[in-house]
C-alpha atoms as a PDB file:
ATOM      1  CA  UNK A   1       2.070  18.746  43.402  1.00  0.00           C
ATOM      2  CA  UNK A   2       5.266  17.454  41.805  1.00  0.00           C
ATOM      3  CA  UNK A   3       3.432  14.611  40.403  1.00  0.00           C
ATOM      4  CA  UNK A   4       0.715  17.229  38.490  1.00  0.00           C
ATOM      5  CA  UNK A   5       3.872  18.973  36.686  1.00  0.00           C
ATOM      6  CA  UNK A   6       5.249  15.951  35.693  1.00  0.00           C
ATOM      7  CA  UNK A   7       2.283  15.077  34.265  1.00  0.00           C
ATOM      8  CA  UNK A   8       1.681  17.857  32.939  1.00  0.00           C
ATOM      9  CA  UNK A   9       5.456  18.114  30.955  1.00  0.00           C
ATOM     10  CA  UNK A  10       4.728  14.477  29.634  1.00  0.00           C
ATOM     11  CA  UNK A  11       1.350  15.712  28.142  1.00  0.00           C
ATOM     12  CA  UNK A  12       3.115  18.821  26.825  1.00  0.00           C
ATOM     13  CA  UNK A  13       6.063  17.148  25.275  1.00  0.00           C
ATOM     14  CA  UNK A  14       3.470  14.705  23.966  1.00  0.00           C
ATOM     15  CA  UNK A  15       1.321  17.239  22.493  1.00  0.00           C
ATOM     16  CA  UNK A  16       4.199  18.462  20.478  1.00  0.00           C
ATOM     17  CA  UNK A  17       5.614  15.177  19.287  1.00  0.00           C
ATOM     18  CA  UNK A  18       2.659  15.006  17.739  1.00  0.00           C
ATOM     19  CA  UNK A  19       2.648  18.311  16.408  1.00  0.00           C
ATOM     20  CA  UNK A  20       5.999  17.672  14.643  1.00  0.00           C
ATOM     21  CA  UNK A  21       4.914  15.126  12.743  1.00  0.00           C
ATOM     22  CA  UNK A  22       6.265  15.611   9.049  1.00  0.00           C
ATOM     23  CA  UNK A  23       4.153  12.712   7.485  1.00  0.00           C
ATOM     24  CA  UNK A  24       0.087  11.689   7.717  1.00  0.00           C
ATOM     25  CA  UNK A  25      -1.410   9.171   6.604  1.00  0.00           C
ATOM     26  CA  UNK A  26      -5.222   9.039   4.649  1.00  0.00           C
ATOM     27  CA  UNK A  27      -7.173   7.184   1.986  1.00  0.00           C
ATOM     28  CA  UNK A  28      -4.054   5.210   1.232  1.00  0.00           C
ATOM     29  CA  UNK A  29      -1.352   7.627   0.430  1.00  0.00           C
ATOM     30  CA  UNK A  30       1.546   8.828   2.516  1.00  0.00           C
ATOM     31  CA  UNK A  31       2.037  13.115   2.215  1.00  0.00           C
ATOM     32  CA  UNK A  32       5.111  14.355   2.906  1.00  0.00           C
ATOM     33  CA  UNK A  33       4.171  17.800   4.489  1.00  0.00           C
ATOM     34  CA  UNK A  34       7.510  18.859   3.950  1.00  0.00           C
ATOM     35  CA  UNK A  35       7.950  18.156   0.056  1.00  0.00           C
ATOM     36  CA  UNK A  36       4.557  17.959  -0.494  1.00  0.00           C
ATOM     37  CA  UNK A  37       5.023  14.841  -2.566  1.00  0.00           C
ATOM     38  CA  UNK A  38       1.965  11.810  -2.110  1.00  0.00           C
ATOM     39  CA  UNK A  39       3.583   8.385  -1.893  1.00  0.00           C
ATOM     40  CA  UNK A  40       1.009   5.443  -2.617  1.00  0.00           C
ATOM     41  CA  UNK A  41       0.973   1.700  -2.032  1.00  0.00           C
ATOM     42  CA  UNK A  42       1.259  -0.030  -5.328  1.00  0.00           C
ATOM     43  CA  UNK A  43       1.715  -3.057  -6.737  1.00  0.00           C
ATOM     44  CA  UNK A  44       3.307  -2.430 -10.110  1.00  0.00           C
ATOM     45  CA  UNK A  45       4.576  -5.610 -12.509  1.00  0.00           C
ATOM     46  CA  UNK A  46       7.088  -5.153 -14.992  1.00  0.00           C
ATOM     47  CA  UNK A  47      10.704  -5.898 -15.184  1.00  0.00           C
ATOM     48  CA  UNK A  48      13.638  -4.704 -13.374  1.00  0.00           C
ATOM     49  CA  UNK A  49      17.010  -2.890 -15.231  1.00  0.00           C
ATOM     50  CA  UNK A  50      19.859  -4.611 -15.695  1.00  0.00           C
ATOM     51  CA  UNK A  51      21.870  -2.027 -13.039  1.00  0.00           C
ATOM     52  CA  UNK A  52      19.095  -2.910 -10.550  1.00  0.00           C
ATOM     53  CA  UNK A  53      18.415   0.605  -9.623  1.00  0.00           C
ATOM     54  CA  UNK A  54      15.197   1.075 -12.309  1.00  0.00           C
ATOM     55  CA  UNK A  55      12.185  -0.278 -12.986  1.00  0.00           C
ATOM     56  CA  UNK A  56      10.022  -0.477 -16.474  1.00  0.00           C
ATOM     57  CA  UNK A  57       6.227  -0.668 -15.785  1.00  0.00           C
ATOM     58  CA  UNK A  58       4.516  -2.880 -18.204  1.00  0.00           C
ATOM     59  CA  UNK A  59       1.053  -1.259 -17.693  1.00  0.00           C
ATOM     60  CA  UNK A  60       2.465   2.277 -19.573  1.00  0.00           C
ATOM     61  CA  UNK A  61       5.817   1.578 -20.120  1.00  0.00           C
ATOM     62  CA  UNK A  62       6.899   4.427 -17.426  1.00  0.00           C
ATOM     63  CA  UNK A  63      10.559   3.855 -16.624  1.00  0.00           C
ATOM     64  CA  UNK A  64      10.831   4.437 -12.194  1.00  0.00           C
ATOM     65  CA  UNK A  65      13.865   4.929 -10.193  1.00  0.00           C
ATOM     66  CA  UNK A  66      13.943   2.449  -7.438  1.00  0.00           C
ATOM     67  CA  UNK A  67      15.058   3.840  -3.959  1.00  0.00           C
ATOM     68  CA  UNK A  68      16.523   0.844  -2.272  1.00  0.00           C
ATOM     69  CA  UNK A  69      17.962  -1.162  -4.890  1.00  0.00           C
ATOM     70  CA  UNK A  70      19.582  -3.596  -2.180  1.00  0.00           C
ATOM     71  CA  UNK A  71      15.390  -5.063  -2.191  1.00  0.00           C
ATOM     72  CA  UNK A  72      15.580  -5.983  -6.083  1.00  0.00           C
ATOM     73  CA  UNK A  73      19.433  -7.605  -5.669  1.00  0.00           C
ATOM     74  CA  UNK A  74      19.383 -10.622  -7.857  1.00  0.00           C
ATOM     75  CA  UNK A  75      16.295  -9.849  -9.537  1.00  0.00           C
ATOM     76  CA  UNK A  76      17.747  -7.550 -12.576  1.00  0.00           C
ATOM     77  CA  UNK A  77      16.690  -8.100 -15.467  1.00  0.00           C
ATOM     78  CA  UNK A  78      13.837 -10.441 -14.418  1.00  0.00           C
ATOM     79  CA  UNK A  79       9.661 -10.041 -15.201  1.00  0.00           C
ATOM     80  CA  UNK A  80       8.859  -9.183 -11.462  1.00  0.00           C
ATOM     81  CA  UNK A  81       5.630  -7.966  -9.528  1.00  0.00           C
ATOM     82  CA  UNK A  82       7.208  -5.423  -7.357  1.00  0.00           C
ATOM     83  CA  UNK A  83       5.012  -3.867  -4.194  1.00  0.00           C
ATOM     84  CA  UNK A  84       5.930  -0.382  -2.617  1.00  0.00           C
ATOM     85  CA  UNK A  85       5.433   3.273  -1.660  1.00  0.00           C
ATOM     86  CA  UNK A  86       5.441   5.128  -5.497  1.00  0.00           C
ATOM     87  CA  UNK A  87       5.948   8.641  -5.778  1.00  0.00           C
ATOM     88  CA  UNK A  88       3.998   9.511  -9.062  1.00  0.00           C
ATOM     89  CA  UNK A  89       5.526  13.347  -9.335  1.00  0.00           C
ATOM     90  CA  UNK A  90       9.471  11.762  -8.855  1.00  0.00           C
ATOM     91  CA  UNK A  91       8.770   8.333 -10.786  1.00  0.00           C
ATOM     92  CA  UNK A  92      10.667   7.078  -7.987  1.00  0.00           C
ATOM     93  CA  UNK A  93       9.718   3.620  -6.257  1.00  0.00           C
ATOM     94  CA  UNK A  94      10.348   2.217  -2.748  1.00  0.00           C
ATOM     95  CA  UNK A  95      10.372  -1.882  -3.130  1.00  0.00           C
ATOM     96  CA  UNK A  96       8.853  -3.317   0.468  1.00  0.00           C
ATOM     97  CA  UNK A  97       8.355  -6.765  -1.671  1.00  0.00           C
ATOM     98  CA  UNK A  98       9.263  -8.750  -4.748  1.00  0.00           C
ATOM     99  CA  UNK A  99       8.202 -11.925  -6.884  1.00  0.00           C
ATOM    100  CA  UNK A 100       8.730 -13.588 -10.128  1.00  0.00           C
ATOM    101  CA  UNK A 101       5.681 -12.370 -11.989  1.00  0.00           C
ATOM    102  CA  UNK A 102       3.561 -15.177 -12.984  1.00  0.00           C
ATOM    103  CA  UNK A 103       4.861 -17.826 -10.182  1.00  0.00           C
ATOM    104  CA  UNK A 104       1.871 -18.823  -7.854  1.00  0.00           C
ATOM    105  CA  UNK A 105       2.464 -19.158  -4.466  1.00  0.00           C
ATOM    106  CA  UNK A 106       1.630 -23.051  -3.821  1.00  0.00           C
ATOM    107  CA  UNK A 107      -1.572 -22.772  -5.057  1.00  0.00           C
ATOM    108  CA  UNK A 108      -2.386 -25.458  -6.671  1.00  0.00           C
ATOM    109  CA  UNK A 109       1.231 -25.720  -8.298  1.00  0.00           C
ATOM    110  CA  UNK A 110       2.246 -29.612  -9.175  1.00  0.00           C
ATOM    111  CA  UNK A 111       5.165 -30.402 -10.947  1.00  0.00           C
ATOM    112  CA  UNK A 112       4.721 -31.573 -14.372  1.00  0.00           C
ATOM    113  CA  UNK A 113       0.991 -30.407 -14.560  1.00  0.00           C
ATOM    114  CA  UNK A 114      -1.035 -29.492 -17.625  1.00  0.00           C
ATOM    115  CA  UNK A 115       0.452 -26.942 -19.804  1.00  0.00           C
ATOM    116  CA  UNK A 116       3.765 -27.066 -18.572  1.00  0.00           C
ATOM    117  CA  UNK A 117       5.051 -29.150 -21.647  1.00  0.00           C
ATOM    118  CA  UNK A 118       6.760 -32.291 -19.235  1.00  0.00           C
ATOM    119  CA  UNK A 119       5.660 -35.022 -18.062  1.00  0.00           C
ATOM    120  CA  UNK A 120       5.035 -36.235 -14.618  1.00  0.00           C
ATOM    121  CA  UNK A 121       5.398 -39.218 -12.816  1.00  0.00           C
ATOM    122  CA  UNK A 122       3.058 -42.149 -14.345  1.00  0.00           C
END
């Protein structure tokens, strides 16, 4: 009997856990229920601000506010490829991931190659 209401006060605390939820999650985009604000994974490039804390799309131009500026240290004022959660209604941007836009990851990459105006080894 005391094993059926325990049981039955995990289920119940359970139930409501779940029930509290402020965020869910569909088709890509993250709602806060509470603002009512849609965050979406993107993958924006463009180039980071000087003061590290904004970001200058090159697709439109649209300056965004970056969140956790701590992600972009050491990348201000560079041509980056910057991958978050963006909140189209704030312009504001939360960096999980950055890279030098342009720079291939190992693919194929050789040092003094074809177009890269030195020469290699003979």
């Amino acid at each position: 009997m005391k094993f059926r209401r325990v049981l039955i006060c995990m289920f119940c605390l359970a139930a409501t856990i779940c029930a509290m939820q402020v965020r869910e999650k569909s088709d890509g985009k993250t709602v806060d229920k509470a603002s009512g604000t849609a965050k979406s994974l993107s993958k924006l490039t463009g180039t980071i601000g000087q003061d590290g804390k904004t970001f200058t799309s090159d697709a439109d131009r649209s300056a965004w506010t970056i969140s956790n500026s701590d992600k972009v240290k050491s990348h201000e004022g560079h041509h980056v490829v910057v991958r978050g959660k963006a909140d189209d209604t704030t312009k504001t941007i939360e960096v999980t991931s950055v890279t030098i836009a342009g720079a291939k990851a190992g693919k194929g990459a050789k040092k003094g190659g074809p177009g890269t105006g030195t020469n290699g080894p003979p």
